[in-house]
N, C-alpha and C. Protein backbone atom coordinates (compact mmCIF):
# COMPACT_ATOMS: atom_id res chain seq x y z
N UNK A 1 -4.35 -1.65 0.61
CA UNK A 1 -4.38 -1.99 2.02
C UNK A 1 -4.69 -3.47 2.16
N UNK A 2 -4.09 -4.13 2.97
CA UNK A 2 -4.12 -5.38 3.46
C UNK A 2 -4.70 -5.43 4.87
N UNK A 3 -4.92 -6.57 5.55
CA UNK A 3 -5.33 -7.09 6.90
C UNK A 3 -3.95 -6.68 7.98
N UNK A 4 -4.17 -6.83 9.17
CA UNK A 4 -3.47 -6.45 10.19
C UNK A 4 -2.89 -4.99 9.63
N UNK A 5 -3.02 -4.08 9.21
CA UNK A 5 -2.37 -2.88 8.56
C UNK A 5 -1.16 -3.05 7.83
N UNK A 6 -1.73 -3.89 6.73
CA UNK A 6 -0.21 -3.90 6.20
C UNK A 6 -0.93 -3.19 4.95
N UNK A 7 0.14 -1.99 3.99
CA UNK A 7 0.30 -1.13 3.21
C UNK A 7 0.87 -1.27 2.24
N UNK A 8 0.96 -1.47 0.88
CA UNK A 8 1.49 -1.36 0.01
C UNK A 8 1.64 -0.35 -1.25
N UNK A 9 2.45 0.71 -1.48
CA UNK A 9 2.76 1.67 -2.14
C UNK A 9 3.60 1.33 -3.06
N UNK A 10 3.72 2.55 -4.39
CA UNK A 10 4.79 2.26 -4.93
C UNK A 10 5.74 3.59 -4.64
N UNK A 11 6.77 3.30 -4.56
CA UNK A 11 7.97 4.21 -4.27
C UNK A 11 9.57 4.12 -5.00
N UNK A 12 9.95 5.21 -4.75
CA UNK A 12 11.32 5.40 -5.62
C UNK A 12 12.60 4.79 -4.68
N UNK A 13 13.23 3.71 -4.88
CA UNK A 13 14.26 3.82 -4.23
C UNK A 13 15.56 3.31 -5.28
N UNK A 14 16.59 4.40 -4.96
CA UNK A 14 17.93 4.51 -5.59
C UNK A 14 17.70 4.38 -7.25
N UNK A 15 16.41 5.11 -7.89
CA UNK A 15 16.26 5.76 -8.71
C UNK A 15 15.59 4.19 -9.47
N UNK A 16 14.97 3.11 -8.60
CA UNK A 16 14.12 2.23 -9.04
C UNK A 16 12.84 2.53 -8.39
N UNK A 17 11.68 1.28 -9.14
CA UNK A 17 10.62 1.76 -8.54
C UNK A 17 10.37 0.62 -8.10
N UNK A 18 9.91 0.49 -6.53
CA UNK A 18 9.57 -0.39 -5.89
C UNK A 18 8.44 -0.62 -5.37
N UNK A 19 7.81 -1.73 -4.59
CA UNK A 19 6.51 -1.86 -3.67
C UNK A 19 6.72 -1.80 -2.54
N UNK A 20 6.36 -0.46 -1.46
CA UNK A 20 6.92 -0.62 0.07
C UNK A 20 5.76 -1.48 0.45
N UNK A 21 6.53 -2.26 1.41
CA UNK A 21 5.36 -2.61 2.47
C UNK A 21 5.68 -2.39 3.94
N UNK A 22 4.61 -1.94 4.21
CA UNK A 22 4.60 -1.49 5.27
C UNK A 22 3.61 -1.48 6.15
N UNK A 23 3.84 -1.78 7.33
CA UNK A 23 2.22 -2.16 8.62
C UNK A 23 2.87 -1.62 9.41
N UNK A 24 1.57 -1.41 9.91
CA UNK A 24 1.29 -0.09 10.77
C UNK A 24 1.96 1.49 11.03
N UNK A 25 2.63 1.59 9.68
CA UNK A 25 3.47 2.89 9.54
C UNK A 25 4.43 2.58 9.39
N UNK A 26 4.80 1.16 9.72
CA UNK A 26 6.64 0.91 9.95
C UNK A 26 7.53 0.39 8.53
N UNK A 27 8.11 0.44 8.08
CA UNK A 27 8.72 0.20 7.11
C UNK A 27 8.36 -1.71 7.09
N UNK A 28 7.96 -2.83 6.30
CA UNK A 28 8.76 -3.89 6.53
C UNK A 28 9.79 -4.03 4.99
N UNK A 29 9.48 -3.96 4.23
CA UNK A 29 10.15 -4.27 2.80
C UNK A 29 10.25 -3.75 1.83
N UNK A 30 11.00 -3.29 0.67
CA UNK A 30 10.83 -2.52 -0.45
C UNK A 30 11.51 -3.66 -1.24
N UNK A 31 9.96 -3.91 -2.15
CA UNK A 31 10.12 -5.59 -3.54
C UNK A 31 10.04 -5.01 -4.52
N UNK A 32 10.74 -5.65 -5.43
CA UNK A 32 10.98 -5.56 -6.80
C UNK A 32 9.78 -6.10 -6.97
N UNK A 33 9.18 -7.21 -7.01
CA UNK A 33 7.60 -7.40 -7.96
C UNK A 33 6.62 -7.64 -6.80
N UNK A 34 5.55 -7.92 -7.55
CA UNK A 34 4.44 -8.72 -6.34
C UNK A 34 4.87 -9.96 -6.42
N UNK A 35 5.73 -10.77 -6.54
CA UNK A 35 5.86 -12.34 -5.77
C UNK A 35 6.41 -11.84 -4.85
N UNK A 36 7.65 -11.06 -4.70
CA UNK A 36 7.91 -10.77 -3.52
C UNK A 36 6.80 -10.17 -2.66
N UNK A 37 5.98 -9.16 -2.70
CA UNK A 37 5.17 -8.55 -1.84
C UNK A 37 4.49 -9.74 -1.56
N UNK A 38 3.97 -11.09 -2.12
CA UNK A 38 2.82 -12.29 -1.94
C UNK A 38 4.16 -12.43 -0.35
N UNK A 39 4.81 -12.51 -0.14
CA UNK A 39 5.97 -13.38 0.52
C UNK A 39 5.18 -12.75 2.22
N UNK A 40 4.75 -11.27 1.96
CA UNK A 40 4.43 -10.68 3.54
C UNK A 40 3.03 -10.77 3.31
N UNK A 41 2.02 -10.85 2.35
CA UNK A 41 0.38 -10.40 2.65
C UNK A 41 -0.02 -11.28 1.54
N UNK A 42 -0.99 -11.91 1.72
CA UNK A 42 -1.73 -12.48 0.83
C UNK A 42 -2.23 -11.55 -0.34
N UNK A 43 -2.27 -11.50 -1.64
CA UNK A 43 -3.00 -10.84 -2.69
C UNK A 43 -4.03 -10.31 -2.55
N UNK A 44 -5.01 -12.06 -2.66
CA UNK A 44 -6.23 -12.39 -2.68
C UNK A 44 -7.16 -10.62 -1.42
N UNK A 45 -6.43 -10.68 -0.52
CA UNK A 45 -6.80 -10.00 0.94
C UNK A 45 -6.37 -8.49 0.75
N UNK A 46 -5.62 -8.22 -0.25
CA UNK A 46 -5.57 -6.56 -0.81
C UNK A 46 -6.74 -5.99 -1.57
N UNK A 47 -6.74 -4.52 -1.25
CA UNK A 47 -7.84 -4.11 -1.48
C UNK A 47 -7.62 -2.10 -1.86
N UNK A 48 -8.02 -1.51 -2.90
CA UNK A 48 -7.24 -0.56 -3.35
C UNK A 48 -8.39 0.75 -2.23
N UNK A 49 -7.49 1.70 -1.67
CA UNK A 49 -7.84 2.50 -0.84
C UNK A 49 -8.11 4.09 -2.14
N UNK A 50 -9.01 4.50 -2.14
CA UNK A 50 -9.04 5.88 -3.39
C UNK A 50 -9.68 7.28 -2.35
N UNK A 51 -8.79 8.09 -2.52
CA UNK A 51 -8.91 8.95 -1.77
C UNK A 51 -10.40 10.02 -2.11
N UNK A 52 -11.53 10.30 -1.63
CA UNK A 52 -12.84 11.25 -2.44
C UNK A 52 -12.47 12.73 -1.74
N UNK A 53 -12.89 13.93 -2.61
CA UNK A 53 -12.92 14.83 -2.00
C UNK A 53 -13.85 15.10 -1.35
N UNK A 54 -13.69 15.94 -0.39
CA UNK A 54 -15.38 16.35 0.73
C UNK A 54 -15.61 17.63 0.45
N UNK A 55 -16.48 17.79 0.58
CA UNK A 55 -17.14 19.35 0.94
C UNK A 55 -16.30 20.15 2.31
N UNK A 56 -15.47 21.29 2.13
CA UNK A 56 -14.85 21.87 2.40
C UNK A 56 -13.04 21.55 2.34
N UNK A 57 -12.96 20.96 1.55
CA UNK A 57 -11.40 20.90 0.87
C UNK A 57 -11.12 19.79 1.75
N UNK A 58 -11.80 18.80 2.68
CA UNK A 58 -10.92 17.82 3.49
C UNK A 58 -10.97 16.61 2.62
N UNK A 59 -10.10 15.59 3.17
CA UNK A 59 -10.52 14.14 1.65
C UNK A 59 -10.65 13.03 2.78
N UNK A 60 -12.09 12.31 2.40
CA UNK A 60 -12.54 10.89 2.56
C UNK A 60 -11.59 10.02 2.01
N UNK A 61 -11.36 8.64 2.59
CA UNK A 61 -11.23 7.24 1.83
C UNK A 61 -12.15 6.62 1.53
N UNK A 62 -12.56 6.33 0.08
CA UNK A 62 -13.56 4.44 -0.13
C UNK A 62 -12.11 3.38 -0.44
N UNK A 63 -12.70 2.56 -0.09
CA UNK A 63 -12.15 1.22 -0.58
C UNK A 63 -13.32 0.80 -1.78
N UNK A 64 -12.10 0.36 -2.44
CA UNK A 64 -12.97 -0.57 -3.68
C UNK A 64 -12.23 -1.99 -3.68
């Protein structure tokens, strides 16, 4: 996760693997490396989201 909601995943497209980015839900880009992803969000300002389990099967986020 980045600032202003921007998102970065990795995903399958046309049987490559890419970095979506994406803010606020919306699609903006699917990059071949992180220089491209540097091009929409600063690095430095990413931050990895890890999903915890809770007590009764629901799941928390921490950031680390």
């Amino acid at each position: 996760m980045g600032p202003d909601g921007y998102e970065i995943v990795p995903a399958d497209r046309c049987g490559r693997q890419v970095l979506r980015v994406r803010r606020g839900g919306m699609l903006v880009a699917d990059c071949l490396s992180v220089e491209e992803v540097a091009r929409f969000v600063d690095l430095a300002d990413l931050c990895e989201v890890i999903p915890l389990p809770r007590a009764g099967g629901d799941l928390r986020t921490a950031v680390r």
